[in-house]
C-alpha atoms as a PDB file:
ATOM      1  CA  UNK A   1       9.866  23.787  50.747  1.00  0.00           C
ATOM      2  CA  UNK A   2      10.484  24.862  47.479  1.00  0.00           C
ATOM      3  CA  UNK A   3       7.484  22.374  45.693  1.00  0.00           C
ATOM      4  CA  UNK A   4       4.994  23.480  48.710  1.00  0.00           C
ATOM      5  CA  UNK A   5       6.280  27.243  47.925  1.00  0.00           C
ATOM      6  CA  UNK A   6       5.112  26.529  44.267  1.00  0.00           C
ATOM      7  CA  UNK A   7       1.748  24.493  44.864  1.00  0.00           C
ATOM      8  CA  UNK A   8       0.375  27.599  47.430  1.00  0.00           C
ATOM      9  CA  UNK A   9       1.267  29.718  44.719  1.00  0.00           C
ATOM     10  CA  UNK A  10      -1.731  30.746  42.278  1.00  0.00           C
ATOM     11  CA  UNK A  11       0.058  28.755  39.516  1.00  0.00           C
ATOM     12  CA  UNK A  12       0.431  25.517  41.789  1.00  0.00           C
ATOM     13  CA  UNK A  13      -3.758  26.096  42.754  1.00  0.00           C
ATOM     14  CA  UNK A  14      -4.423  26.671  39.202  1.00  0.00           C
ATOM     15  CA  UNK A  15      -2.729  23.886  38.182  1.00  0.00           C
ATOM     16  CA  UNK A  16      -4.296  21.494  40.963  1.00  0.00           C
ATOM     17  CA  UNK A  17      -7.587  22.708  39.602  1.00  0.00           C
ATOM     18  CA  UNK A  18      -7.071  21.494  36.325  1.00  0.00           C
ATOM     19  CA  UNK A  19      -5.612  18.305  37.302  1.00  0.00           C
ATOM     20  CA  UNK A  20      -8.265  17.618  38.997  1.00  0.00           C
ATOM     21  CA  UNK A  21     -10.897  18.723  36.547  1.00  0.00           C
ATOM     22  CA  UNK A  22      -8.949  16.654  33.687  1.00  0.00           C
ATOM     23  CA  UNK A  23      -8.909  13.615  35.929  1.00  0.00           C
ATOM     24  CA  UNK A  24     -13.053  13.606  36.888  1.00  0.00           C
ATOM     25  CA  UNK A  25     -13.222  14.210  33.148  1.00  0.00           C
ATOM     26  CA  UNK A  26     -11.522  11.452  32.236  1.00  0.00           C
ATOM     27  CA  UNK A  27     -13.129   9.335  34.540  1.00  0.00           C
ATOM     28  CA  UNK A  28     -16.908  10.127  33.300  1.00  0.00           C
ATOM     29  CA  UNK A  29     -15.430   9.529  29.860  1.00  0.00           C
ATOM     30  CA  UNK A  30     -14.304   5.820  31.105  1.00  0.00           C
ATOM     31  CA  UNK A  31     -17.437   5.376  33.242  1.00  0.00           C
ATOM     32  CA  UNK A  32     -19.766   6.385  30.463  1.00  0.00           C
ATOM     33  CA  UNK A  33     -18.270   5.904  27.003  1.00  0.00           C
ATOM     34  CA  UNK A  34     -15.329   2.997  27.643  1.00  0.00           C
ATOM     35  CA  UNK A  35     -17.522   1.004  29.871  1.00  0.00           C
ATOM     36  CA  UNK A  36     -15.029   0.722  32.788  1.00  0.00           C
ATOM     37  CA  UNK A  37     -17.267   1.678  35.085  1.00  0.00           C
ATOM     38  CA  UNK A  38     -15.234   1.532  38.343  1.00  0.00           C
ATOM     39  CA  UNK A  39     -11.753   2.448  37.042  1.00  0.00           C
ATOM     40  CA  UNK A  40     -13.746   5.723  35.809  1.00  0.00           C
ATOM     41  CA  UNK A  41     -15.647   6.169  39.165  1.00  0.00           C
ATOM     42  CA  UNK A  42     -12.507   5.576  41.040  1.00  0.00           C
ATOM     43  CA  UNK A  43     -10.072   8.046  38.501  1.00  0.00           C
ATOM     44  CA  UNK A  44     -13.198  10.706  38.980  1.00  0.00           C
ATOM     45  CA  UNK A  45     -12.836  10.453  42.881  1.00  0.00           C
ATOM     46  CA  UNK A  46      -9.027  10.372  42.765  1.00  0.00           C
ATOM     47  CA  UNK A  47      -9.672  13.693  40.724  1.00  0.00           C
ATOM     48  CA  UNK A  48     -11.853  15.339  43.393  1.00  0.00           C
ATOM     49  CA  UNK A  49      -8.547  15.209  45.889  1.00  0.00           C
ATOM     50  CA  UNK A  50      -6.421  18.048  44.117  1.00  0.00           C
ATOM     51  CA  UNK A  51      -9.724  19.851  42.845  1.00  0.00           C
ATOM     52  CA  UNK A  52     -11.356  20.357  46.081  1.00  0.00           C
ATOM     53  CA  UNK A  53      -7.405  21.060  47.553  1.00  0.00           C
ATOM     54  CA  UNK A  54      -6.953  23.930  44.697  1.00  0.00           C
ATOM     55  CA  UNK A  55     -10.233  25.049  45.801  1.00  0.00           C
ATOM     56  CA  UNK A  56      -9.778  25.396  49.335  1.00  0.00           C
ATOM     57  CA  UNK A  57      -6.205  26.870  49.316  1.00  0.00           C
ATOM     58  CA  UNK A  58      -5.098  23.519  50.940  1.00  0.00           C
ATOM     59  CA  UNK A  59      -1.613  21.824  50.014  1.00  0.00           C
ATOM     60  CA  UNK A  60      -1.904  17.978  51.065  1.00  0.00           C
ATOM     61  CA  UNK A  61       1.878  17.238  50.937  1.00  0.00           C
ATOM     62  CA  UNK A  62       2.884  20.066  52.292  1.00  0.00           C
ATOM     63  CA  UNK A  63       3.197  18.498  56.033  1.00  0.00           C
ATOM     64  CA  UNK A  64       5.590  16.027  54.186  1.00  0.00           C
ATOM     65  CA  UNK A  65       8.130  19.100  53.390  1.00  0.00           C
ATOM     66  CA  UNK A  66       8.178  20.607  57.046  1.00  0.00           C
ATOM     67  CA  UNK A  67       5.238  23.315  55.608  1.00  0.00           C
ATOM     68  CA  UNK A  68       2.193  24.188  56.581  1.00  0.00           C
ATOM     69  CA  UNK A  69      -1.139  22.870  55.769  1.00  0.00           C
ATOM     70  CA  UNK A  70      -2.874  25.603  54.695  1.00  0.00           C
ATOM     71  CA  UNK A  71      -1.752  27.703  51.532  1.00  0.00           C
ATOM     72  CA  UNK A  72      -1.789  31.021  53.548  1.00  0.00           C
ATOM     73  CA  UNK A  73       0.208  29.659  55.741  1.00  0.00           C
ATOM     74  CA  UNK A  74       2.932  28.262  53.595  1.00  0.00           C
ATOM     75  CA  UNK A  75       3.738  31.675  51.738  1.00  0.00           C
ATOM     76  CA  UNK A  76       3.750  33.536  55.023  1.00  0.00           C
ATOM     77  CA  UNK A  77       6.619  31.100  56.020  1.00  0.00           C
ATOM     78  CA  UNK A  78       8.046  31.429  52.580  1.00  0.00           C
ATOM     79  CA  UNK A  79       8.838  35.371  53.009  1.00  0.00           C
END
């Protein structure tokens, strides 16, 4: 509960939203300036999971842990 406590927190969706802007970076930089076209189209759509979670106040894994889907919902069950 403790790691779906953490990524509902503002530093866990912060974090999720860098991750995820770090990994669509680096897959336009392998798309368009490595030439590995679909390890960088795949790593940029990989990326778009824990950006578009951050976003939307979503935790993914939380189910796995016993906790609730959305965000909101995981720190009202963590008080």
């Amino acid at each position: 509960m403790a790691f779906a406590s953490f990524m509902a927190s503002t530093a866990g969706r912060t974090l999720r939203v860098i991750v995820g802007l770090g990994l669509i970076g680096w897959g336009g930089y392998l798309a368009l300036g490595a030439n590995s076209m679909v390890v960088g189209i795949l790593l940029a759509i990989v990326g778009l999971l824990p950006l578009v979670a951050g976003l939307l106040d979503v935790c993914v894994f939380a189910p796995l842990f016993g906790a609730p889907f959305s965000g909101a919902n995981v720190r009202a069950h963590a008080r």
